[in-house]
C-alpha atoms as a PDB file:
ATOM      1  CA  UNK A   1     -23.309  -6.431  -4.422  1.00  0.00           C
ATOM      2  CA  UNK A   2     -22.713  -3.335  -2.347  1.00  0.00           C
ATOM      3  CA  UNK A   3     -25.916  -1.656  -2.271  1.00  0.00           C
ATOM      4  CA  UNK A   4     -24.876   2.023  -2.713  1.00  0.00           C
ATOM      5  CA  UNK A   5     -23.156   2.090  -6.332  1.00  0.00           C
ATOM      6  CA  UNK A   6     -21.197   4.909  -5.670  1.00  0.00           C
ATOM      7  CA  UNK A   7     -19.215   3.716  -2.872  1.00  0.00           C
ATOM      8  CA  UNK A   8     -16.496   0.907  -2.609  1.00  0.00           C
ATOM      9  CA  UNK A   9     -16.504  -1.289   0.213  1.00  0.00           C
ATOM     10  CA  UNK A  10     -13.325  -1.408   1.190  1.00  0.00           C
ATOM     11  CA  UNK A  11     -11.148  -4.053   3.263  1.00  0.00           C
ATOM     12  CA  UNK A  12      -7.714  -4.296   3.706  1.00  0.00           C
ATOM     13  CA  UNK A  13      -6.648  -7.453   5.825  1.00  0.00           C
ATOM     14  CA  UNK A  14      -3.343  -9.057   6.813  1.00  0.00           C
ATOM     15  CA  UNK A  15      -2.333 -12.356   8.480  1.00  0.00           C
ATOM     16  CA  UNK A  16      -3.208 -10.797  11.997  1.00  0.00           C
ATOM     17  CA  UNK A  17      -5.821  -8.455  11.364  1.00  0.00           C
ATOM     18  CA  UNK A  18      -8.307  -6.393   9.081  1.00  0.00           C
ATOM     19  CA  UNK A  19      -6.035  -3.263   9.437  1.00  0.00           C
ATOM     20  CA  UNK A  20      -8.852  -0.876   7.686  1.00  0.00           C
ATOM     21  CA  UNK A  21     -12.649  -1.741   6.502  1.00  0.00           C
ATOM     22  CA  UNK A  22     -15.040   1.192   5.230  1.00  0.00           C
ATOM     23  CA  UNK A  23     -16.721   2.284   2.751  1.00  0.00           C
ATOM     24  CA  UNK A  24     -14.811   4.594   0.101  1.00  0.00           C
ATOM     25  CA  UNK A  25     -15.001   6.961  -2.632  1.00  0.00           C
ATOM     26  CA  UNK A  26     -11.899   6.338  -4.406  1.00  0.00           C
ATOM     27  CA  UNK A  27      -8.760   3.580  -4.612  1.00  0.00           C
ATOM     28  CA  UNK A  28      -5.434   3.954  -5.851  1.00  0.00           C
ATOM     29  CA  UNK A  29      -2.928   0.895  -5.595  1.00  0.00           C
ATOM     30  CA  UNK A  30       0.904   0.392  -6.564  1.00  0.00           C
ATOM     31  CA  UNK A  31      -0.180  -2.742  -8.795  1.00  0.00           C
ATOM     32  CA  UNK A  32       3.100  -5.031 -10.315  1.00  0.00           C
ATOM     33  CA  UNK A  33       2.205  -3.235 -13.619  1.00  0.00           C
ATOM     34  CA  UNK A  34       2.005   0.403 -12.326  1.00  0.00           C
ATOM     35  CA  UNK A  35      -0.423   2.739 -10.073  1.00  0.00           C
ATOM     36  CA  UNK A  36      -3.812   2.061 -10.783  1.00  0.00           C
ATOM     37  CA  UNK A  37      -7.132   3.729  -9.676  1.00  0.00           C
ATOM     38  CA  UNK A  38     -10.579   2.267  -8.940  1.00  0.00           C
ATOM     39  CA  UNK A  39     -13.393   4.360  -8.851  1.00  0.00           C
ATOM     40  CA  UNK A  40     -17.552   2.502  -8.124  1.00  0.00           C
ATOM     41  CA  UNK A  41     -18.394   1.054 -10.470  1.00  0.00           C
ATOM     42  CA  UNK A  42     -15.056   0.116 -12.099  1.00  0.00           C
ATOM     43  CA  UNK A  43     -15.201  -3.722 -13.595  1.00  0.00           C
ATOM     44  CA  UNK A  44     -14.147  -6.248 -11.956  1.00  0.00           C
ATOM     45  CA  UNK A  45      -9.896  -7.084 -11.663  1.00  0.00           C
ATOM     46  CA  UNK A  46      -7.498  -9.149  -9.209  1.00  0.00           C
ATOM     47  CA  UNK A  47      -4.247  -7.826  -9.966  1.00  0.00           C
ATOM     48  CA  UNK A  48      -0.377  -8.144  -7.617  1.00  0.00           C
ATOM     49  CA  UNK A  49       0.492  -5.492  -5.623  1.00  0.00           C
ATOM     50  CA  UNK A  50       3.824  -4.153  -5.616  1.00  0.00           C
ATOM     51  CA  UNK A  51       5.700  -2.653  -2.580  1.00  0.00           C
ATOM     52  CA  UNK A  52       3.941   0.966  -2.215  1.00  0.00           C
ATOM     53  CA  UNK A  53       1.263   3.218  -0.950  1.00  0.00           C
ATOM     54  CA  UNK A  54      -2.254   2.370  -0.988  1.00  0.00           C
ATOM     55  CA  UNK A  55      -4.684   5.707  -0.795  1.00  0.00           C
ATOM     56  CA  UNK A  56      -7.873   5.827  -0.102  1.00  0.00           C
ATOM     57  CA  UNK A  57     -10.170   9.172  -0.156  1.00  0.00           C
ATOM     58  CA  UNK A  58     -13.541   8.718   1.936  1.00  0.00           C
ATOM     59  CA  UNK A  59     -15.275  12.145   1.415  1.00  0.00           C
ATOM     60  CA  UNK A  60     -12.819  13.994  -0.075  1.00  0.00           C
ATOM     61  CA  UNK A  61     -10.207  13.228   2.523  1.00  0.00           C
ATOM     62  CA  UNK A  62      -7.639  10.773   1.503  1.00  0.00           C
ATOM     63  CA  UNK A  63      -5.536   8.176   3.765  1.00  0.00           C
ATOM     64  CA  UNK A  64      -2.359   6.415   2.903  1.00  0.00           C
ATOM     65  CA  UNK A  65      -1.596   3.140   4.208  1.00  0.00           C
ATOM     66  CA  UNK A  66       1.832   1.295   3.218  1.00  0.00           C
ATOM     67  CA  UNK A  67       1.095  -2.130   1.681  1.00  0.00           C
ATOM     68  CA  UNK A  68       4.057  -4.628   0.949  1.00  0.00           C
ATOM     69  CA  UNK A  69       3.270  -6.511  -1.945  1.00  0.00           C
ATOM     70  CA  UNK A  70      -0.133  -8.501  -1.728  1.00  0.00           C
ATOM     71  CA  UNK A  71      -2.931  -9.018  -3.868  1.00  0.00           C
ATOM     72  CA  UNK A  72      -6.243  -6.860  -4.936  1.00  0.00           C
ATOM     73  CA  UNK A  73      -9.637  -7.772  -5.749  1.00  0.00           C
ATOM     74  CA  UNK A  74     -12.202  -5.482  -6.978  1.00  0.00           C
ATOM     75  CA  UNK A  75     -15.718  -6.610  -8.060  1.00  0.00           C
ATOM     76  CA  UNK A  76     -19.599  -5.470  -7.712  1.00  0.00           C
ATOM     77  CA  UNK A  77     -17.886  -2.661  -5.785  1.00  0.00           C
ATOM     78  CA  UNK A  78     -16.035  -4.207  -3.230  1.00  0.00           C
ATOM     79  CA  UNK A  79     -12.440  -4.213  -2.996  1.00  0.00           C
ATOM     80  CA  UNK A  80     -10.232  -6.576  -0.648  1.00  0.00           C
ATOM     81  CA  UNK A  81      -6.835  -5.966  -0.305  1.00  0.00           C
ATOM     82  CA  UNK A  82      -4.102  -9.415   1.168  1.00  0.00           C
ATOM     83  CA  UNK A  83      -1.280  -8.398   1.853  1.00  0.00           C
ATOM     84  CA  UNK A  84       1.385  -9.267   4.781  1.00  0.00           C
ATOM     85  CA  UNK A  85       2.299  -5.895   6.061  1.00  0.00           C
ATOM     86  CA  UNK A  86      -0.096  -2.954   6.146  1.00  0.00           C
ATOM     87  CA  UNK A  87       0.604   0.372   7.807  1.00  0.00           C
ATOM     88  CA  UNK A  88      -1.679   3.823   8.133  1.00  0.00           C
ATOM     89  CA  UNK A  89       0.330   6.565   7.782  1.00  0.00           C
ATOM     90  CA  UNK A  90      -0.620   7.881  10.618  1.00  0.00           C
ATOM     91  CA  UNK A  91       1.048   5.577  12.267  1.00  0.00           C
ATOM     92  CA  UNK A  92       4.001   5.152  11.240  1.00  0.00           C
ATOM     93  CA  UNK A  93       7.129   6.566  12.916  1.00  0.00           C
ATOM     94  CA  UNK A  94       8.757   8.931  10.285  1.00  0.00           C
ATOM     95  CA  UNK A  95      12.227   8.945  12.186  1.00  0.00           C
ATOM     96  CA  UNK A  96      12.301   5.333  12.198  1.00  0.00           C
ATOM     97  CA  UNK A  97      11.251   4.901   8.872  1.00  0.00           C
ATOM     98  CA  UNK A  98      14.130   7.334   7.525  1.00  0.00           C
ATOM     99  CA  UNK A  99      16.674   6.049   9.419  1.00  0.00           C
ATOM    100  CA  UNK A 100      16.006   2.351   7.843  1.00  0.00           C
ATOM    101  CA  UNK A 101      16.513   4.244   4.621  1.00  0.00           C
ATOM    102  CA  UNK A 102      19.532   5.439   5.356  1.00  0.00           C
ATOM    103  CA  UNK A 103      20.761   2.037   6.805  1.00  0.00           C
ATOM    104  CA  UNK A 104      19.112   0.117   3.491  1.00  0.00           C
ATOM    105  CA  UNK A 105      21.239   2.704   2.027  1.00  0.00           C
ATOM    106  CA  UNK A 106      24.341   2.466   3.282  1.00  0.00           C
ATOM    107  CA  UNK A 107      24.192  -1.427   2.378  1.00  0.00           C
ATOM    108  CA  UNK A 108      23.542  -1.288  -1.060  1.00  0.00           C
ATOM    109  CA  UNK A 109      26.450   1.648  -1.739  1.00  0.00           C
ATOM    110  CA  UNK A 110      28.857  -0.776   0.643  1.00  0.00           C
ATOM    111  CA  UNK A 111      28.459  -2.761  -2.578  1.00  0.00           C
ATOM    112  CA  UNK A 112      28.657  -6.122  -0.735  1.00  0.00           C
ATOM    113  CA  UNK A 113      27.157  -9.947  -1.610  1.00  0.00           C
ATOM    114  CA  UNK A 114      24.138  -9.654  -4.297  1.00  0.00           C
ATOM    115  CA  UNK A 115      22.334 -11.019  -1.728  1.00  0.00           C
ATOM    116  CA  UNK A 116      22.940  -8.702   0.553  1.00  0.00           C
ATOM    117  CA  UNK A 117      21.908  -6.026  -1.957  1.00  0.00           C
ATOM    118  CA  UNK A 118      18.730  -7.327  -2.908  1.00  0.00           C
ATOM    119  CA  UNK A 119      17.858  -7.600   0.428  1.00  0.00           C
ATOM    120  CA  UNK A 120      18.983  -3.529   0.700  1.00  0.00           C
ATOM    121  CA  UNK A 121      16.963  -2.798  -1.867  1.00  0.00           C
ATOM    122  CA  UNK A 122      13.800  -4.808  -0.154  1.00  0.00           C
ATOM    123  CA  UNK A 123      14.143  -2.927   3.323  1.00  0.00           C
ATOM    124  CA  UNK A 124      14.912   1.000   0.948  1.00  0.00           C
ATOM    125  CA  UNK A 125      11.275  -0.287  -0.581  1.00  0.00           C
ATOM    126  CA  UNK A 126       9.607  -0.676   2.414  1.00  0.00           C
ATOM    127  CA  UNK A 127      11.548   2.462   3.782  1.00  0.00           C
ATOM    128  CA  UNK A 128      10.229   4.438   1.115  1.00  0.00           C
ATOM    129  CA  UNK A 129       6.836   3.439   1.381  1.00  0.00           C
ATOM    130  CA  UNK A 130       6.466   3.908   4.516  1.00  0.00           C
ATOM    131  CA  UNK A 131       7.348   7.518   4.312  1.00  0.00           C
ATOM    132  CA  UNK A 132       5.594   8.268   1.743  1.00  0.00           C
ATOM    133  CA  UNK A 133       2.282   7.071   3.169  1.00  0.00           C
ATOM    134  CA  UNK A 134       3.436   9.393   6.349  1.00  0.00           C
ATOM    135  CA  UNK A 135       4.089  11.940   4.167  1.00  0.00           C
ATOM    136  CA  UNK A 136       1.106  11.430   1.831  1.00  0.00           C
ATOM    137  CA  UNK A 137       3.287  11.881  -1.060  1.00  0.00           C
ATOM    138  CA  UNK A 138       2.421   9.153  -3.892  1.00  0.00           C
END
């Protein structure tokens, strides 16, 4: 159990790389069923994430960081995050990022194979995402 109950220990780790580990005040997650928040303390939950932001806030100062789907598991007040594709938002290129909306876009009102709009619809997600977490608008 982490030893100071009013902190979250805090982990967020892809395929490559632990992309973010410290200890936190607060959680918020874009979970299949909604946004959910974590606070120490909180029981215990593994729950699918959806396409979204992930924020964090370590004294008072929060950080975004993009997460593409994945899972979350919170108990005894530490919470790991699995997920494929994690981003600060920081980091991420906010010209880039709006430009792949407007390409994800331009495919979906083209109106073309269903296919070819789901997968539209998949890269606007991620677009979105991404610039919120830059933005720090969730």
């Amino acid at each position: 159990m982490n030893e100071n109950s009013n902190k979250i220990k805090f982990k967020i780790i892809t395929h490559e790389k632990v992309v973010l580990e410290r200890d936190i005040d607060e959680l918020y997650v874009q979970s299949t069923d909604g946004r959910l928040g974590i606070l120490p303390n909180h029981i215990p939950i593994v729950c699918a994430l959806d396409i979204g932001v992930t924020k964090i806030v370590e004294n008072k100062v929060p950080t975004c960081i993009t997460t593409m789907a994945g899972v979350l598991q919170f108990s005894e007040n530490e919470a790991t995050i699995l997920t494929d594709i994690a981003e600060l938002g920081d980091d991420i290129d906010l010209a880039r990022a709006n430009a792949a909306k407007e390409r994800a876009l331009a495919r979906i009102n083209a109106r073309n194979e269903k296919d070819d709009i789901l997968r539209a619809q998949f890269a606007l997600a991620k677009a979105i995402a991404r610039i919120s977490a830059k933005e720090k608008h969730i």
